[in-house]
C-alpha atoms as a PDB file:
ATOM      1  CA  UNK A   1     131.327   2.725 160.207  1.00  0.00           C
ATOM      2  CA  UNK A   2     128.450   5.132 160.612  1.00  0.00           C
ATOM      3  CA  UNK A   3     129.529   6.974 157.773  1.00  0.00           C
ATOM      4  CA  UNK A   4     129.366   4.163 155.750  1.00  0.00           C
ATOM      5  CA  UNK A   5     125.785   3.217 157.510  1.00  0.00           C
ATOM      6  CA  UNK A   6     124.830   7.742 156.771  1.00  0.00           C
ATOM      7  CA  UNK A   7     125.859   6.618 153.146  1.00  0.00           C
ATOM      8  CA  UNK A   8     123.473   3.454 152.650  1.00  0.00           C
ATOM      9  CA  UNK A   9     120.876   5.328 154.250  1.00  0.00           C
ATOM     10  CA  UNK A  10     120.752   7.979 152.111  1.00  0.00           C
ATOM     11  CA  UNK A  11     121.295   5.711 148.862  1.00  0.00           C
ATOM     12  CA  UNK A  12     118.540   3.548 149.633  1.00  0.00           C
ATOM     13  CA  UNK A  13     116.241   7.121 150.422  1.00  0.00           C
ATOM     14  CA  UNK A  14     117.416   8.254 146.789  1.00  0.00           C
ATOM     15  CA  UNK A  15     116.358   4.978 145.387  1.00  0.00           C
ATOM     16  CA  UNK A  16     113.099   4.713 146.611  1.00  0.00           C
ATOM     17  CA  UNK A  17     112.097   8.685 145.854  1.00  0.00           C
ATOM     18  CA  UNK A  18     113.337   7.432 142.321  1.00  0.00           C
ATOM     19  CA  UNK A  19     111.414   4.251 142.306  1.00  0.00           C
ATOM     20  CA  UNK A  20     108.666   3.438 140.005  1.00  0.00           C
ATOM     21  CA  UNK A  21     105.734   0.915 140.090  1.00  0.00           C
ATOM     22  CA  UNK A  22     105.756  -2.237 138.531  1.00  0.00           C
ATOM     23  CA  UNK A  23     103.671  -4.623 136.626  1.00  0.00           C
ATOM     24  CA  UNK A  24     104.080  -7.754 135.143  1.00  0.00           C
ATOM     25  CA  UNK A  25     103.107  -7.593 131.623  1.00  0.00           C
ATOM     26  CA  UNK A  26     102.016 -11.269 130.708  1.00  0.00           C
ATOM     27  CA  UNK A  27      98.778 -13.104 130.163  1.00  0.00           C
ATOM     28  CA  UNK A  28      97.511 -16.718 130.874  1.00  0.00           C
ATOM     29  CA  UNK A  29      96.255 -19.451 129.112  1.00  0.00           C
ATOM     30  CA  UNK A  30      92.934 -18.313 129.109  1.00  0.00           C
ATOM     31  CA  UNK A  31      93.757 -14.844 128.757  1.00  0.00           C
ATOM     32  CA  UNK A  32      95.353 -14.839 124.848  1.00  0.00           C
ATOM     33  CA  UNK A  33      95.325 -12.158 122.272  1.00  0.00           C
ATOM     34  CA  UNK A  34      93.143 -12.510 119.580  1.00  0.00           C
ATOM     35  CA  UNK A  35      92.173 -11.577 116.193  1.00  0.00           C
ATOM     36  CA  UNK A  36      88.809 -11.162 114.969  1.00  0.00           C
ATOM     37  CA  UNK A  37      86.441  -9.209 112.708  1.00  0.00           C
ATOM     38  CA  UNK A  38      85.565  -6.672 115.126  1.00  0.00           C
ATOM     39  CA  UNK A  39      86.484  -6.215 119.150  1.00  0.00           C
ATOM     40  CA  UNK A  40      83.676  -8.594 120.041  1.00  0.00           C
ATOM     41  CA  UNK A  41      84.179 -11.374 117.887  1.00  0.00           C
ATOM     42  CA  UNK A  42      82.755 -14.362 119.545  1.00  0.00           C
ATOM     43  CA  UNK A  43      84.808 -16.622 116.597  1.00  0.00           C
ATOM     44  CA  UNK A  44      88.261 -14.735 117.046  1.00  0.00           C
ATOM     45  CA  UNK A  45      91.394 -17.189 117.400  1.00  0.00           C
ATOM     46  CA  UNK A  46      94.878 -16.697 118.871  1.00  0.00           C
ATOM     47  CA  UNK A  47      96.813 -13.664 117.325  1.00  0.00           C
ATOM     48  CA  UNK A  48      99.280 -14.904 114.846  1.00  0.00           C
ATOM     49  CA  UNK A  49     102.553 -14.313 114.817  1.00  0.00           C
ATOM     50  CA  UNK A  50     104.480 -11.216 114.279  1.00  0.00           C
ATOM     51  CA  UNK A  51     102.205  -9.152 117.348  1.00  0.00           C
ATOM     52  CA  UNK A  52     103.289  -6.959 119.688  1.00  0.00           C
ATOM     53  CA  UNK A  53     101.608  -6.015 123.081  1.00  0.00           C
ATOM     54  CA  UNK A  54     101.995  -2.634 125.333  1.00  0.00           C
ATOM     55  CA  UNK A  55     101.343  -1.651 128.078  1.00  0.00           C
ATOM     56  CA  UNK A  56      98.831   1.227 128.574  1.00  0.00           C
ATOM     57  CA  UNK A  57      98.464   3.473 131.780  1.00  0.00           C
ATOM     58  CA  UNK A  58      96.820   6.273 133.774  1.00  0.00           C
ATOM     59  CA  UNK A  59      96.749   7.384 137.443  1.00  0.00           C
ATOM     60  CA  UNK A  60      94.379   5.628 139.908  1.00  0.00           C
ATOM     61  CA  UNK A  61      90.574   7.087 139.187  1.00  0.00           C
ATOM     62  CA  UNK A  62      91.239   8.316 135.438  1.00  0.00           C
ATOM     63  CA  UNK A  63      88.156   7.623 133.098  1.00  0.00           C
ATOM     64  CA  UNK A  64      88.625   5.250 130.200  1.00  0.00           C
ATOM     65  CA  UNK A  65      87.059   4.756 127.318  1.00  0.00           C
ATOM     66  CA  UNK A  66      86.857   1.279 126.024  1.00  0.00           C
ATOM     67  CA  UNK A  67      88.148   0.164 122.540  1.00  0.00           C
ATOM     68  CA  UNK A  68      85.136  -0.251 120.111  1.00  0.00           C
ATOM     69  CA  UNK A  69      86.686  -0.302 116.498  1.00  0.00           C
ATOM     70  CA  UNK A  70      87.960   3.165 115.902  1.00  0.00           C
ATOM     71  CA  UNK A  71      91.692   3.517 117.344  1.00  0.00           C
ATOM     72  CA  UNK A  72      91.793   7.767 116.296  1.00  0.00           C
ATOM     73  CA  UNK A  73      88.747   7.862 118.365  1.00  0.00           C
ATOM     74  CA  UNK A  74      90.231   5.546 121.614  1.00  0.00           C
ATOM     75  CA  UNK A  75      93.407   7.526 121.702  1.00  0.00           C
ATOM     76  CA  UNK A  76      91.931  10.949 121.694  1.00  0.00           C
ATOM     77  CA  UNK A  77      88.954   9.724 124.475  1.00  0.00           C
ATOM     78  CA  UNK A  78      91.499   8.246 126.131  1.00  0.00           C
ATOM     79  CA  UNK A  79      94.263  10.669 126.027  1.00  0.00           C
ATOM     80  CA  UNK A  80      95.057  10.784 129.776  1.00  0.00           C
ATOM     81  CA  UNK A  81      96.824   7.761 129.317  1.00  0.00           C
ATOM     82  CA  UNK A  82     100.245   6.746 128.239  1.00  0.00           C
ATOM     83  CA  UNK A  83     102.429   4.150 126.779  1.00  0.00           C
ATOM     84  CA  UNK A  84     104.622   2.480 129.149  1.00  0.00           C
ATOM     85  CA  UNK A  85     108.123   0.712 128.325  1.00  0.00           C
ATOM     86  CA  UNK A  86     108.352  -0.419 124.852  1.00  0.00           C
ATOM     87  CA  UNK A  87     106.714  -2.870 122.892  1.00  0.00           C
ATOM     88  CA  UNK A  88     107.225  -6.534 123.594  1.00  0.00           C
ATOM     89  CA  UNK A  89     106.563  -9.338 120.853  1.00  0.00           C
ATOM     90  CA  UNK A  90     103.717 -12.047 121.226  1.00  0.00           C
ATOM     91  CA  UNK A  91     106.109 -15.043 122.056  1.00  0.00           C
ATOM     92  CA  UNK A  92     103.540 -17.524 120.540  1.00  0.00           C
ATOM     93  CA  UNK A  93      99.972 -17.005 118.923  1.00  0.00           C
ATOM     94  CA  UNK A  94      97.802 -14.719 121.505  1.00  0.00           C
ATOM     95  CA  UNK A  95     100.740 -15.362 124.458  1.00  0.00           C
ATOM     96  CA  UNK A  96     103.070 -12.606 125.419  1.00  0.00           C
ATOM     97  CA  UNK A  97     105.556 -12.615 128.802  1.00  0.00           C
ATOM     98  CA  UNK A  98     107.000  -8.708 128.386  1.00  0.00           C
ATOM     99  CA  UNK A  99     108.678  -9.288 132.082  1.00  0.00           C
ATOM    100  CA  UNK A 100     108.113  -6.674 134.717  1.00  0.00           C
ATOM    101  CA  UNK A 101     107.420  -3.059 133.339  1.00  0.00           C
ATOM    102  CA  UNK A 102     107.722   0.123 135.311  1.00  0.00           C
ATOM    103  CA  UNK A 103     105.586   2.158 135.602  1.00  0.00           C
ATOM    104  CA  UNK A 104     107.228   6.079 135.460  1.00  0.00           C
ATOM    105  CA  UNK A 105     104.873   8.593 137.481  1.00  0.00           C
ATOM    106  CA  UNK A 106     103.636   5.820 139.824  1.00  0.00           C
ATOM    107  CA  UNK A 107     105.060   5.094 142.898  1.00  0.00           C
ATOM    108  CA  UNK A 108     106.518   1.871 143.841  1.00  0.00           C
ATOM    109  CA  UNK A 109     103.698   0.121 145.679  1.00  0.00           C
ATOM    110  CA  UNK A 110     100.840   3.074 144.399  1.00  0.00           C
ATOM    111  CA  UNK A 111      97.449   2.398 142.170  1.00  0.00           C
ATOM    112  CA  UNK A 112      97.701   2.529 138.807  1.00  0.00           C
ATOM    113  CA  UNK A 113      94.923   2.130 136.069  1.00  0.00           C
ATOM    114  CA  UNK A 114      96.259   0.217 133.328  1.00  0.00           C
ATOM    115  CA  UNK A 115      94.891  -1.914 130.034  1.00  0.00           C
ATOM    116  CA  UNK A 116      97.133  -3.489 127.289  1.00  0.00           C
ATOM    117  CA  UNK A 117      97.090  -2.436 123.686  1.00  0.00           C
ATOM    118  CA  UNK A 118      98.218  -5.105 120.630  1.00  0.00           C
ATOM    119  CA  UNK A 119      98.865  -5.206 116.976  1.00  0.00           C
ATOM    120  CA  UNK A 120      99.589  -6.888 114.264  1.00  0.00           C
ATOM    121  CA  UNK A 121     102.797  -6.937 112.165  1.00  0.00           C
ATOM    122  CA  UNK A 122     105.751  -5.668 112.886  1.00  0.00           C
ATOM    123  CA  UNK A 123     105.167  -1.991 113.422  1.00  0.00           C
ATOM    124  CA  UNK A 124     107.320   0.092 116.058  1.00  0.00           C
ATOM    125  CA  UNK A 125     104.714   1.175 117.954  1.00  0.00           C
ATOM    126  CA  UNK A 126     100.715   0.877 118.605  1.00  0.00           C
ATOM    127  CA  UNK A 127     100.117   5.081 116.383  1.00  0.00           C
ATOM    128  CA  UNK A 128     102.385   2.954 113.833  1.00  0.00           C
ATOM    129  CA  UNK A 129     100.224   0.215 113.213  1.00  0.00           C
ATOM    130  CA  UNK A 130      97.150   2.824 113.353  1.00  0.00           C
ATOM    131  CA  UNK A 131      98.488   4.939 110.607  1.00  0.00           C
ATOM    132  CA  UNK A 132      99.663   1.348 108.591  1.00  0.00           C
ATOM    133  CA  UNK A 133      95.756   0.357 108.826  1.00  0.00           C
ATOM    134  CA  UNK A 134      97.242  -2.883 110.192  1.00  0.00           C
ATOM    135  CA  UNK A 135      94.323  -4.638 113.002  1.00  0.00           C
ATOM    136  CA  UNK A 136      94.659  -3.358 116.331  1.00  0.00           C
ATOM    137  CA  UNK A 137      92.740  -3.663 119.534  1.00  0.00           C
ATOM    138  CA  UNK A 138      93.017  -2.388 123.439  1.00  0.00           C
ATOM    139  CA  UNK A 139      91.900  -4.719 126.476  1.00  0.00           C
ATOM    140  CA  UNK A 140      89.094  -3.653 129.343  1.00  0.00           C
ATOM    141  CA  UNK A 141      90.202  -1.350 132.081  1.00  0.00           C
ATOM    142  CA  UNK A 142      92.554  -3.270 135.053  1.00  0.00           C
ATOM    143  CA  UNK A 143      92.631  -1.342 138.154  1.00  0.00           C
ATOM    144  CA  UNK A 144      95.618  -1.971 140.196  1.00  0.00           C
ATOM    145  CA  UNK A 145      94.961  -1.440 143.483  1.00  0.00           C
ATOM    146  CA  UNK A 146      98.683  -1.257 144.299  1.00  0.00           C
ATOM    147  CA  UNK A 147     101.818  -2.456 141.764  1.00  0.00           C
ATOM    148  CA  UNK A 148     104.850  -3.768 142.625  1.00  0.00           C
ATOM    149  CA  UNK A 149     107.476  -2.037 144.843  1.00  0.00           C
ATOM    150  CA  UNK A 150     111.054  -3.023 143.747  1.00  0.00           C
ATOM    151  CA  UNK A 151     112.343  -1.240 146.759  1.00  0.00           C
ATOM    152  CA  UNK A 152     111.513  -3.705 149.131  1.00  0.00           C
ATOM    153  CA  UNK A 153     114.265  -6.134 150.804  1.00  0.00           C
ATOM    154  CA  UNK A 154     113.756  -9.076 148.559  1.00  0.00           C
ATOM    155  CA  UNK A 155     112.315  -6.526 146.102  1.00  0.00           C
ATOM    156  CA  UNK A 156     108.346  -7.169 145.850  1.00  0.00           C
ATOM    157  CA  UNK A 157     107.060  -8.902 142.808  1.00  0.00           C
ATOM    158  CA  UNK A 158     105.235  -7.012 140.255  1.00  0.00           C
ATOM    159  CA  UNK A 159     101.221  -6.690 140.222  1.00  0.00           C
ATOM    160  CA  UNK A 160     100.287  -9.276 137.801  1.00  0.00           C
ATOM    161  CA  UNK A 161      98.140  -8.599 135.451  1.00  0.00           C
ATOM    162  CA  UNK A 162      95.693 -11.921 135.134  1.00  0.00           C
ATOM    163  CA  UNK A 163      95.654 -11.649 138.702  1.00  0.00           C
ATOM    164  CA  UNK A 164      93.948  -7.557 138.378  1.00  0.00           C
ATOM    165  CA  UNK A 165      91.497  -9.038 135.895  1.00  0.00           C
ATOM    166  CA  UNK A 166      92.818  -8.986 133.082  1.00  0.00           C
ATOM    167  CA  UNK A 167      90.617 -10.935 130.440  1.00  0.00           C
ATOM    168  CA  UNK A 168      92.651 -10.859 127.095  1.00  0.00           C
ATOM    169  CA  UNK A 169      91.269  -8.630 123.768  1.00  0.00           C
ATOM    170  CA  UNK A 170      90.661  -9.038 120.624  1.00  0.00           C
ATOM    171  CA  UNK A 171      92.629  -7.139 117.614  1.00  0.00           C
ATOM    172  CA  UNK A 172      90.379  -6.307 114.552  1.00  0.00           C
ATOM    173  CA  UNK A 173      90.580  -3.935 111.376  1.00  0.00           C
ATOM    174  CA  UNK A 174      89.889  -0.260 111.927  1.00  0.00           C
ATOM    175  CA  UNK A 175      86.247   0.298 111.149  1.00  0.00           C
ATOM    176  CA  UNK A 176      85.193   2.846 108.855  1.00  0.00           C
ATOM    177  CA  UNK A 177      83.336   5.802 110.140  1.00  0.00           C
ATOM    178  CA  UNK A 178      79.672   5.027 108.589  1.00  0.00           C
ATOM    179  CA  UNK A 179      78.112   8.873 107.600  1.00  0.00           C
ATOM    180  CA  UNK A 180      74.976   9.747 109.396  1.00  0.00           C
ATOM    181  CA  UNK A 181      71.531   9.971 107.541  1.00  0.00           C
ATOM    182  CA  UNK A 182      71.426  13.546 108.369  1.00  0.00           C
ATOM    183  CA  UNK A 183      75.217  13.739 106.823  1.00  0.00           C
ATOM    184  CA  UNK A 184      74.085  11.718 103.534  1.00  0.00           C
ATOM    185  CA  UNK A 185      70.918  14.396 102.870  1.00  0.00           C
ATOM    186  CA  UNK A 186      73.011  17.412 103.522  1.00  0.00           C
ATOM    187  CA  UNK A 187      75.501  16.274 101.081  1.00  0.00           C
ATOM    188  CA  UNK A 188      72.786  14.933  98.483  1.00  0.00           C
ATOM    189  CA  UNK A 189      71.279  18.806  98.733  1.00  0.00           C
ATOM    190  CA  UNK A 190      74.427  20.717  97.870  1.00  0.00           C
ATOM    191  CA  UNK A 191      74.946  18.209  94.911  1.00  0.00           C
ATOM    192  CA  UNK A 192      71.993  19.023  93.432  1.00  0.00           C
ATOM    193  CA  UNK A 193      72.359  22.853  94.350  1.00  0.00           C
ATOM    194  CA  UNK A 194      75.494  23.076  92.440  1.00  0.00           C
ATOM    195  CA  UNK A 195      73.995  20.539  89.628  1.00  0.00           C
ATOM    196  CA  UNK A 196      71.159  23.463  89.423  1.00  0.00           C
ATOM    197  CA  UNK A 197      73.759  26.344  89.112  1.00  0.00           C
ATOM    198  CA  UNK A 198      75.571  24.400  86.911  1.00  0.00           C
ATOM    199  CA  UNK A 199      72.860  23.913  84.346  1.00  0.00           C
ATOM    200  CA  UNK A 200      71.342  28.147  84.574  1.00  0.00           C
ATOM    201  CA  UNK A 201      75.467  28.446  82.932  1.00  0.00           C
END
């Protein structure tokens, strides 16, 4: 019998050096996916279907830089962070349940910084959409002071999202990157530099 008991014992210490944090990846009725002309768009509505929604995560205390139009820039400001699970469909306009999504690097129960990233169409994954030009969008910052441990005896539920703070997003078309005046005058004077060589030919 107390091999048996030596046996369990060390299973269970296996499974919880193994273990990873959870979260539950779905939103509210006040907390919807939307799409609008840019992330701030007071007159966005629901996301339409097909959109998918992932999960997006760094260890407790890394800096993030919030979504503002331009998803190259956002993923290289932000590359810390990392895609968790896979992507999980809207399953109505703005809504999305993805279940409970684990969290690999974070221990069961630890803090976790996470936001959630969304697209539209039905690309494989959030770089996909990006390079398709499709409209795209990351939430605010939730900071999770500890996620769900499926260790426990029952195994503990996973940190819910809505309940962190999170407060939805809104997907938009990339923006263009708009040249600086200083850009536009340097590249007037070496048109007319080589229009001036061009005509002494």
């Amino acid at each position: 019998m107390k091999k048996y008991l030596s046996i369990l014992a060390v299973m269970a210490l296996a499974a919880s050096a193994f273990a990873q944090g959870t979260i539950l990846l779905q939103n509210s009725a006040t907390t919807t996916v939307k799409l609008g002309a840019n992330p701030t768009d007071p007159t966005a509505a629901n996301l339409a279907l097909p959109g998918f929604v992932q999960l997006y995560w760094a260890p407790a205390g890394t800096a993030y830089t919030p979504y503002a139009g331009d998803p190259a820039a956002f993923l290289a400001a932000n590359s810390a962070w990392k895609f968790a699970g896979v992507p999980k469909t809207l399953v109505a306009p703005g809504r999305f349940n993805g279940g409970a999504i684990e969290i690999t690097g974070i221990a069961a129960g630890g803090p976790v910084e996470a936001a959630v990233v969304a697209w539209q169409g039905n690309f494989a994954s959030f770089d996909a959409a990006v390079a398709a030009n499709s409209a795209v969008g990351a939430s605010a910052r939730v900071t999770f002071a500890s996620t769900g441990n499926p260790t426990t005896t029952p195994p503990g539920t996973a940190a819910s999202l809505v309940n962190a703070g999170f407060a939805g997003l809104t997907v938009s078309p990339a923006t263009s990157v708009i040249p600086e005046p200083s850009s536009l005058a340097l590249a007037g004077l070496g048109a007319a530099a080589l229009l001036i060589f061009r005509r002494r030919k």
